[in-house]
Protein backbone atom coordinates (compact mmCIF):
# COMPACT_ATOMS: atom_id res chain seq x y z
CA UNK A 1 53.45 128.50 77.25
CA UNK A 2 56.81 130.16 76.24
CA UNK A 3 56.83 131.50 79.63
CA UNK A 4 56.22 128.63 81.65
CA UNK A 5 59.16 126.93 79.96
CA UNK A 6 61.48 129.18 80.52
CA UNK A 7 60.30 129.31 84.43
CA UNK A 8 60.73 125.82 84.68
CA UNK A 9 63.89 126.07 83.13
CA UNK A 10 65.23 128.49 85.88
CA UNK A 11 63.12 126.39 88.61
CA UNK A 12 64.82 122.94 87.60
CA UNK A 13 68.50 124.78 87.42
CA UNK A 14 67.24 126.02 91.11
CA UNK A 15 66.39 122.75 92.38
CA UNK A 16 69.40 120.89 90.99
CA UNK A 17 71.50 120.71 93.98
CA UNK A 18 68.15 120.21 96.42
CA UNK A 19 69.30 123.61 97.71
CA UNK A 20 67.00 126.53 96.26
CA UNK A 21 69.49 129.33 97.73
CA UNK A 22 67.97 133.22 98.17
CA UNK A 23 70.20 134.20 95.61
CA UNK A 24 68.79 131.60 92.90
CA UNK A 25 65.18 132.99 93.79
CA UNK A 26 66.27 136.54 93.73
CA UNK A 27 67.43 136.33 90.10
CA UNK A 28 64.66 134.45 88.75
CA UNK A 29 62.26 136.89 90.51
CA UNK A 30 64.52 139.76 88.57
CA UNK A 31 64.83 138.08 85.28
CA UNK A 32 60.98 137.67 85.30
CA UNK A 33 60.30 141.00 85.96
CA UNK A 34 62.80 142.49 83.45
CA UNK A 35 64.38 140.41 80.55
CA UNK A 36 62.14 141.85 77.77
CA UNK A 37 61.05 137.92 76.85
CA UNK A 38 58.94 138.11 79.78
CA UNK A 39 57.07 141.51 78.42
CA UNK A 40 53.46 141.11 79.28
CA UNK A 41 53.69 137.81 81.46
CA UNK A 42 52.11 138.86 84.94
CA UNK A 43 55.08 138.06 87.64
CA UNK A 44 52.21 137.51 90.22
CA UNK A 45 51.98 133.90 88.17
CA UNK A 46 55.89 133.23 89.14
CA UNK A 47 55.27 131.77 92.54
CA UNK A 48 52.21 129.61 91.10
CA UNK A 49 54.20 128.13 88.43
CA UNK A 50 57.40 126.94 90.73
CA UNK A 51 55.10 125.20 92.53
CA UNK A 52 53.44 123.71 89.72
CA UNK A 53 57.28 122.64 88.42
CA UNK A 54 57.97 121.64 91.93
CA UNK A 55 55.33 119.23 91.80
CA UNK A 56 56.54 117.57 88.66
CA UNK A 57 59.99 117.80 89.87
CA UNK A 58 58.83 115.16 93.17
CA UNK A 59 57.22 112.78 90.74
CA UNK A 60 59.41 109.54 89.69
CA UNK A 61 61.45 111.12 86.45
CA UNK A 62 60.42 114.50 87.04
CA UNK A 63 63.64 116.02 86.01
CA UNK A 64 63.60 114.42 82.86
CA UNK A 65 59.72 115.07 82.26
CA UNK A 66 59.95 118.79 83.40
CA UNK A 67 62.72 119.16 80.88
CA UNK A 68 60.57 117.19 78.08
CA UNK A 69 58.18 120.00 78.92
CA UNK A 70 60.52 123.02 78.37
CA UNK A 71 61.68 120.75 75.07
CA UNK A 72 58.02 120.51 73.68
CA UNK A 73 57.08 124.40 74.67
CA UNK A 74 59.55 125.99 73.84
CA UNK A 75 60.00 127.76 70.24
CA UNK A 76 63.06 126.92 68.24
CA UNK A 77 64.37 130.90 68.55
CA UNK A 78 64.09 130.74 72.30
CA UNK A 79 66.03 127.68 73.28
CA UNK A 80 69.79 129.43 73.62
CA UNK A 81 67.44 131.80 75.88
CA UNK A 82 66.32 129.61 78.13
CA UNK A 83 69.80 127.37 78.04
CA UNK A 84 71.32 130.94 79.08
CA UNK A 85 68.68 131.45 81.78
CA UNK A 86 69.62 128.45 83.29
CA UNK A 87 72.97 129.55 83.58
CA UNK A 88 72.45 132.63 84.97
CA UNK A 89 70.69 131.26 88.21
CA UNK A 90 73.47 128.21 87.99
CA UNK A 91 75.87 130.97 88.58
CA UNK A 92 73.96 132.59 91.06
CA UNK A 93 75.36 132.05 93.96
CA UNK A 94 78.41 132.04 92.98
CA UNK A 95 79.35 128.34 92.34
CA UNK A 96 78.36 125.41 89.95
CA UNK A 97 78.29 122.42 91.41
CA UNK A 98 78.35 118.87 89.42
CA UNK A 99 74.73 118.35 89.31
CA UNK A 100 73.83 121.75 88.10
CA UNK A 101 76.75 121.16 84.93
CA UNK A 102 75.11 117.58 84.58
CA UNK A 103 71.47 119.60 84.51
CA UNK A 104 72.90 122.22 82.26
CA UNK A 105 74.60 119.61 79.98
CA UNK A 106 71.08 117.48 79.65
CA UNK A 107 69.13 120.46 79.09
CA UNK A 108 71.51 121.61 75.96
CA UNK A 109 71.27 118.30 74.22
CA UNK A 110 67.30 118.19 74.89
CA UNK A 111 66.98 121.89 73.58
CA UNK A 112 69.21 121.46 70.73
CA UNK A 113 71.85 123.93 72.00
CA UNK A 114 75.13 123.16 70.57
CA UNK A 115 78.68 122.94 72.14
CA UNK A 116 80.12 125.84 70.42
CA UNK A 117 76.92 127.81 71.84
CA UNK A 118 76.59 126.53 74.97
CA UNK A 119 80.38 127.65 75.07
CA UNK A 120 80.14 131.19 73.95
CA UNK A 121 76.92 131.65 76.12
């Protein structure tokens, strides 16, 4: 389940702008296939699982739910992980817009990331 948060994690920081660039897939693709915290997760799954968080993302709420998901999977050791993961495809293609820092700012305080973290990551 670890891995399916932190996918959905990436997917909802890919989908904040309505605009799931190339560049926000290609990194997710790479960071599934070779951050060590994906060891033994089958990358066939990836494309299966964005839908999945695709689907919750078009329900009424389904930012907020998706993110209560990531909240309630994740283990406590892994949340600066996945708050760091979401940056990386943030700053994928090269800018942050306001809704991904308003995504990135409701994810910390749902994952228990603090400031000074969130900061340094």
């Amino acid at each position: 389940m670890q891995h399916t948060a932190l996918i959905y994690t990436m997917v909802i920081m890919s989908a904040a702008d309505s605009d799931m660039t190339d560049k926000e897939l290609f990194i997710i693709g790479d960071i599934v296939r070779t951050l060590p915290v994906f060891e033994g997760f089958d990358p066939e799954l990836l494309p299966e699982l964005a839908a999945n968080c695709a689907e919750i993302l078009a329900q009424e709420n389904g930012v907020e739910t998706v993110i209560g998901i990531v909240a309630d999977s994740l283990p406590e050791r892994l949340c600066q992980t996945a708050y760091a993961l979401a940056c990386d495809v943030a700053a994928a293609d090269g800018v942050v817009n306001q809704e991904e820092l308003v995504l990135l700012e409701m994810l910390r305080h749902r994952i228990g990331v603090g400031r000074l973290r969130a900061a340094a990551i």
